[in-house]
N, C-alpha and C. Protein backbone atom coordinates (compact mmCIF):
# COMPACT_ATOMS: atom_id res chain seq x y z
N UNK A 1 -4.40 7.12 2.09
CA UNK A 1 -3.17 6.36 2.08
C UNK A 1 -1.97 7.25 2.38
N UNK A 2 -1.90 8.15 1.91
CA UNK A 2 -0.59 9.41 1.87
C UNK A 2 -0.67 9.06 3.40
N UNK A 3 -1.58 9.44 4.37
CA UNK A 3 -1.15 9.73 5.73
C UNK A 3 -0.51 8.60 6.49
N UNK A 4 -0.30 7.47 5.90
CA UNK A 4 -0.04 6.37 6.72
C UNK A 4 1.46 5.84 5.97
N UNK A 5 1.87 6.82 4.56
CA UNK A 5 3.23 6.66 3.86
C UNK A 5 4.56 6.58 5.12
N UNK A 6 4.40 7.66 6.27
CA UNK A 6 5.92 7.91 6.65
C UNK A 6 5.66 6.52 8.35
N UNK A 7 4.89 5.82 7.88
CA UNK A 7 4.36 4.63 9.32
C UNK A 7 4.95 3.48 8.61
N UNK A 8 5.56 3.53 7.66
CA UNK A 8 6.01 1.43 6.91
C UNK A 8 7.35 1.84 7.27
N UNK A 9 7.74 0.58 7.56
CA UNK A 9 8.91 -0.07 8.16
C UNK A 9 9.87 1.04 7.46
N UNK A 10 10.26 0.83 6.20
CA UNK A 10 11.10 1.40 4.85
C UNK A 10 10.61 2.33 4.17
N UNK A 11 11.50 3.20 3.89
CA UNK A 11 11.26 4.56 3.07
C UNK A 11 11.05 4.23 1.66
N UNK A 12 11.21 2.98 1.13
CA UNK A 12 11.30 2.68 -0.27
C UNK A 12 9.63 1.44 -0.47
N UNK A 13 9.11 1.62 0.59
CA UNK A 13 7.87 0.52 0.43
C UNK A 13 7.08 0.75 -0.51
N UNK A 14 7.04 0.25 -1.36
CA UNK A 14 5.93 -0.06 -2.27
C UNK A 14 4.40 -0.32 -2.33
N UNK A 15 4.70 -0.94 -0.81
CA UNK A 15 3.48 -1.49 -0.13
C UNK A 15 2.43 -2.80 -0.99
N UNK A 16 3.77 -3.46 -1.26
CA UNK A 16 3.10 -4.45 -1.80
C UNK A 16 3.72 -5.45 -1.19
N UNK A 17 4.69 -6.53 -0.49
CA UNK A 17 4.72 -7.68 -0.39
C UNK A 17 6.04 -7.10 1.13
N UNK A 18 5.84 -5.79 1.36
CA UNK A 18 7.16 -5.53 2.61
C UNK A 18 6.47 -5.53 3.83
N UNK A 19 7.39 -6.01 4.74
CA UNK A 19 7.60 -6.63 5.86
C UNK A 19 7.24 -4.83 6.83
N UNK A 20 5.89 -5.03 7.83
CA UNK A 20 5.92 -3.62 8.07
C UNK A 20 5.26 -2.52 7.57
N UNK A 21 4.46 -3.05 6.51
CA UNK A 21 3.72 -1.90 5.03
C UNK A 21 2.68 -1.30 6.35
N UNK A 22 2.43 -0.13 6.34
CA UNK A 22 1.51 0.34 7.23
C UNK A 22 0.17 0.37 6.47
N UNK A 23 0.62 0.47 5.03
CA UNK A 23 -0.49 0.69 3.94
C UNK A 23 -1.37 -0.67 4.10
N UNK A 24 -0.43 -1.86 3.96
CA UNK A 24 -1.27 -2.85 3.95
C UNK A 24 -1.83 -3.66 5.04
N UNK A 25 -1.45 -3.23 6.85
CA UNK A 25 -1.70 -3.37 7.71
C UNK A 25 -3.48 -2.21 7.51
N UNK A 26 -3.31 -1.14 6.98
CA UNK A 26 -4.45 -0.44 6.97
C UNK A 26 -5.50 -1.02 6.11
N UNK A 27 -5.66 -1.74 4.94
CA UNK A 27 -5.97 -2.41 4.23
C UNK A 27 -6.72 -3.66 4.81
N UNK A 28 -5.70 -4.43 5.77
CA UNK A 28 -6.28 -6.02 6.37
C UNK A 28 -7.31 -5.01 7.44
N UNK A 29 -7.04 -3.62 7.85
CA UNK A 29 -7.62 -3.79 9.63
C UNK A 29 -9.08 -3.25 8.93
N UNK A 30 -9.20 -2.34 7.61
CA UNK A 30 -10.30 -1.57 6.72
C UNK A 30 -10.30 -0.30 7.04
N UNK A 31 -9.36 0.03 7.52
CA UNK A 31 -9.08 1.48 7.46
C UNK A 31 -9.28 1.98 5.88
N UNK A 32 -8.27 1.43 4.84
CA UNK A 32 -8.08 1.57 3.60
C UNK A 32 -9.26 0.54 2.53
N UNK A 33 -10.05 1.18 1.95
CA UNK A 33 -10.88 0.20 1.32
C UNK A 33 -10.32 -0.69 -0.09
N UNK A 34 -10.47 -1.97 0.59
CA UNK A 34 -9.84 -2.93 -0.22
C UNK A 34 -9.47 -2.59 -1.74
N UNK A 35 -11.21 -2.14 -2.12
CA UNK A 35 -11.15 -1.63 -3.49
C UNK A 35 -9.76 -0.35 -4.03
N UNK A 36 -9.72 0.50 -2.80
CA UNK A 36 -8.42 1.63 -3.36
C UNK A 36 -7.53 1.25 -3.26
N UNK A 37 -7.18 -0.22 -2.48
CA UNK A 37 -5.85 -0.80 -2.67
C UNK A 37 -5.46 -1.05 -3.54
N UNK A 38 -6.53 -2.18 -4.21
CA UNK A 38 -6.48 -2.75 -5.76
C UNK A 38 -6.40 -1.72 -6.88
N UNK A 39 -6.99 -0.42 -6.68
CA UNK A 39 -6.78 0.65 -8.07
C UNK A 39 -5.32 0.44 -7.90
N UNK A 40 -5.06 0.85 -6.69
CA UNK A 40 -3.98 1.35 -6.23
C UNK A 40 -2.44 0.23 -7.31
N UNK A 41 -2.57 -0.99 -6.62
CA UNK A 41 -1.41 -1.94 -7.23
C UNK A 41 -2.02 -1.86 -8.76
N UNK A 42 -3.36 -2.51 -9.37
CA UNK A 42 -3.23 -2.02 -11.04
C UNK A 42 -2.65 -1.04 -11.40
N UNK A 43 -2.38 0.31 -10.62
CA UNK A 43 -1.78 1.60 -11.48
C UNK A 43 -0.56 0.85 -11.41
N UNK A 44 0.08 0.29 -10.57
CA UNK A 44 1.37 -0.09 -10.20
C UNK A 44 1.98 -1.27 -11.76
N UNK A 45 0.88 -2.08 -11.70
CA UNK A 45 1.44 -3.35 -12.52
C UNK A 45 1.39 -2.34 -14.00
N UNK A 46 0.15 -1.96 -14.40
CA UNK A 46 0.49 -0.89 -15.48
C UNK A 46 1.67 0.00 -15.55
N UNK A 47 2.00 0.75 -15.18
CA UNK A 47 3.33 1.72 -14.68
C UNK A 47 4.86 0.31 -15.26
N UNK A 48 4.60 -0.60 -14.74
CA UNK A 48 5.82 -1.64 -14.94
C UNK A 48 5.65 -2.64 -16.21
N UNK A 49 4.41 -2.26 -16.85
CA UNK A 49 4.41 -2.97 -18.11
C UNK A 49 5.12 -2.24 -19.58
């Protein structure tokens, strides 16, 4: 994932619901395996609880 950080639209992407996410364009094409996406946003929703 790191290598595809400075490819999203915005420097502030989260890569969860932005317009442009390279992360999650890598994700739909399977570059990124679905499964490390999902660790990925649970660390996220944890972190904001």
């Amino acid at each position: 994932m790191r290598n595809l950080l400075q490819d999203c639209q915005f420097n502030n992407c989260m890569h969860l619901e932005e317009p442009g996410c390279a992360i999650k364009a890598a994700v739909i094409a399977g570059d990124i395996a679905a499964e490390r996406y999902a660790s990925y946003v649970t660390i996220l929703d944890s972190m904001n609880e």
